[in-house]
C-alpha atoms as a PDB file:
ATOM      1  CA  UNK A   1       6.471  39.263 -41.427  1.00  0.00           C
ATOM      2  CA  UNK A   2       8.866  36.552 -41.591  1.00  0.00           C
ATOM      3  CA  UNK A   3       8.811  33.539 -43.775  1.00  0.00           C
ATOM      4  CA  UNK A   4      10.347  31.486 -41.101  1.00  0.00           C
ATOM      5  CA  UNK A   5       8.373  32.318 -38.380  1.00  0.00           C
ATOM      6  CA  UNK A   6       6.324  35.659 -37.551  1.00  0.00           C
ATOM      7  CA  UNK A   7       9.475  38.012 -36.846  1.00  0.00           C
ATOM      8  CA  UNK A   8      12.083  35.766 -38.472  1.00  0.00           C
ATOM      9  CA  UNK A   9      13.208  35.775 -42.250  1.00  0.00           C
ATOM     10  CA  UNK A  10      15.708  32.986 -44.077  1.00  0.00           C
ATOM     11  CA  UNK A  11      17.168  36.332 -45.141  1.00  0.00           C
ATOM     12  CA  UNK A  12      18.717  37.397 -41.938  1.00  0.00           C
ATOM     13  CA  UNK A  13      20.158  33.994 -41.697  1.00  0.00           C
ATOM     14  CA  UNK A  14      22.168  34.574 -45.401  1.00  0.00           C
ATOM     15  CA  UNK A  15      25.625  35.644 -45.949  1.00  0.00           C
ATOM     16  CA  UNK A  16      25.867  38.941 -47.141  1.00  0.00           C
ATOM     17  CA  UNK A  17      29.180  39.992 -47.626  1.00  0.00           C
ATOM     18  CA  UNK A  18      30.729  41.350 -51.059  1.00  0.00           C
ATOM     19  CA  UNK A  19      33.216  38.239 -52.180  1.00  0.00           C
ATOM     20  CA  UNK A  20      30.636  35.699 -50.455  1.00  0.00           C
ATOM     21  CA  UNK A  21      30.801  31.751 -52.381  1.00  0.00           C
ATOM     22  CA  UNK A  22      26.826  31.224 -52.079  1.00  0.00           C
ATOM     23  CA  UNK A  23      27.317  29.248 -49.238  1.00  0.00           C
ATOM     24  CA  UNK A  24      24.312  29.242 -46.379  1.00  0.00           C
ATOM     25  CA  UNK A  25      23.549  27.155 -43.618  1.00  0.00           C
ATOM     26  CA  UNK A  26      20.937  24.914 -42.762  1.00  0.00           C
ATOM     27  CA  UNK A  27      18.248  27.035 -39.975  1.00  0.00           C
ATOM     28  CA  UNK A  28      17.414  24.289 -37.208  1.00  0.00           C
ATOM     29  CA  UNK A  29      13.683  25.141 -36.463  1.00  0.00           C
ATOM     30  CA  UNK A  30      14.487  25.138 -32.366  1.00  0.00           C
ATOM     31  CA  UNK A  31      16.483  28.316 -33.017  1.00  0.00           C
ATOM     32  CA  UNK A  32      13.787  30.150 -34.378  1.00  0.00           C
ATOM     33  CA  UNK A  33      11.312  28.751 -31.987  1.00  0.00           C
ATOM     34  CA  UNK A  34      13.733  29.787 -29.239  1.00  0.00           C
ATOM     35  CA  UNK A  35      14.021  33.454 -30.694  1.00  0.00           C
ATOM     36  CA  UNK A  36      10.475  33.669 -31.464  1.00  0.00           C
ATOM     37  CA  UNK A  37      10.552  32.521 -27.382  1.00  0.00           C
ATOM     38  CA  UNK A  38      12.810  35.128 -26.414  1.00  0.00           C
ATOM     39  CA  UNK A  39      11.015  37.873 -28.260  1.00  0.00           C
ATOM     40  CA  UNK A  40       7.761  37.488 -26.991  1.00  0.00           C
ATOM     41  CA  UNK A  41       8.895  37.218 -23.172  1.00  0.00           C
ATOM     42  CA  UNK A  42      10.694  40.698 -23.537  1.00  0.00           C
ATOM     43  CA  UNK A  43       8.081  41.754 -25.061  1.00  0.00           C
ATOM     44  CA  UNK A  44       5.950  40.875 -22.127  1.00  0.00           C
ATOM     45  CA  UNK A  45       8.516  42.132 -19.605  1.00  0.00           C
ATOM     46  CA  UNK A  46       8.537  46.138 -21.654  1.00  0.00           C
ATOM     47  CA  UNK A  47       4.669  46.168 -20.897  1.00  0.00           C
ATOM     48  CA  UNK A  48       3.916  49.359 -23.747  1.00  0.00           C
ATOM     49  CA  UNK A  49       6.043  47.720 -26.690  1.00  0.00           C
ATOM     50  CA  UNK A  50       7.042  44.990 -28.735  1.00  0.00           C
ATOM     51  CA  UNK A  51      11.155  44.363 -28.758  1.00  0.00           C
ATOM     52  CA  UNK A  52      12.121  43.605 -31.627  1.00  0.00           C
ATOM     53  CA  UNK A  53      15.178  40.965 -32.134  1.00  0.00           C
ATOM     54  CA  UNK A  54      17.562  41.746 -35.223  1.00  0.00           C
ATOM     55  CA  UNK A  55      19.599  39.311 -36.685  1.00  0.00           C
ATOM     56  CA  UNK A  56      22.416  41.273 -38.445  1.00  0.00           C
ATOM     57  CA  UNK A  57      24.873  38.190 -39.308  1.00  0.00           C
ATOM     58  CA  UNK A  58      23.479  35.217 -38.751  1.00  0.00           C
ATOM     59  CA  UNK A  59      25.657  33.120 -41.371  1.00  0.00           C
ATOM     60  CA  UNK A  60      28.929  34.229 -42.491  1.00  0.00           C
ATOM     61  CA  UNK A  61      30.649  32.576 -45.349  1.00  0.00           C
ATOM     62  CA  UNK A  62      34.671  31.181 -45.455  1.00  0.00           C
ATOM     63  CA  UNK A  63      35.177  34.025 -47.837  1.00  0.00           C
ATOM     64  CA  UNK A  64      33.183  36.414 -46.375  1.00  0.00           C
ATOM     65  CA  UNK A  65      35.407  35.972 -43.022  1.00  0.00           C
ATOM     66  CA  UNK A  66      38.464  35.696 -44.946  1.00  0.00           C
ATOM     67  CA  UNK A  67      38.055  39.237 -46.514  1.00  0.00           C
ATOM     68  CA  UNK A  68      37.489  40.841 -43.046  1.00  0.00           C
ATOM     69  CA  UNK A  69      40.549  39.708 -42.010  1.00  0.00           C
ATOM     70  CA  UNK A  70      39.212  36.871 -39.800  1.00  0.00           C
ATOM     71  CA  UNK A  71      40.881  33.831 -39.051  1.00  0.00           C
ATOM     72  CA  UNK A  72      40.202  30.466 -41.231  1.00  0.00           C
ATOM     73  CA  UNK A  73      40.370  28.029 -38.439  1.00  0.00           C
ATOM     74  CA  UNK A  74      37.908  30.024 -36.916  1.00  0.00           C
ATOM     75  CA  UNK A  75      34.957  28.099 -34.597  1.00  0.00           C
ATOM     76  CA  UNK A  76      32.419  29.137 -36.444  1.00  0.00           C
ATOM     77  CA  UNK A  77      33.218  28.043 -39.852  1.00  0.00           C
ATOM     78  CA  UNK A  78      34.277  24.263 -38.773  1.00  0.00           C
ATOM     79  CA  UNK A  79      30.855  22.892 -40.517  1.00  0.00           C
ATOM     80  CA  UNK A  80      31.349  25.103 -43.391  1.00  0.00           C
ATOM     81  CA  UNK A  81      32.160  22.489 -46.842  1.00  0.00           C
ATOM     82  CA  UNK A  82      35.668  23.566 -48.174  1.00  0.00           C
ATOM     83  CA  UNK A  83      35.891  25.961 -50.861  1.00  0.00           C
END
C-alpha cells in the first residue's frame, strides 16, 4: 500500500544513494495517476496476475550522480537547486 496512490510510495520517488544532500523532487500527481494507469491495464492484459511496477530510482540527487561517476550537466539534474 502506497501513500501516494494504491501501489505507489513517496519513498520510491527519494534519493537513496550514500553521499546524497537531502535533496527530493516535487511528485506531479499525473505521473502517479499515469503509473497507477499503466499498472492496472497490464494487469488486465496478464489475465491470472497483477504486474507489479517498481520504481527503483525515481529521484537521484547532484551528489548522488556525481559519486557514480555521472556527468554534472547531465539532463536530468537541470531543475535540481545548486549545491
Amino acid at each position: 500500500m502506497g501513500d501516494l496512490s494504491p501501489h505507489f510510495s513517496r519513498h520510491e520517488f527519494e534519493c537513496h544513494g550514500n553521499n546524497c544532500c537531502d535533496h527530493s523532487a516535487p511528485i506531479n500527481p499525473d505521473l502517479i495517476q499515469a503509473l497507477e494507469h499503466l499498472r492496472d491495464l497490464l494487469s488486465k492484459n496478464n489475465g491470472l496476475h497483477e504486474i507489479p511496477i517498481l520504481i527503483l530510482s525515481g529521484f537521484r540527487c547532484q551528489n548522488t550522480t556525481n559519486s557514480l561517476g555521472r556527468s554534472p550537466n547531465r539532463n536530468i539534474l537541470s531543475d535540481l537547486p545548486p549545491t
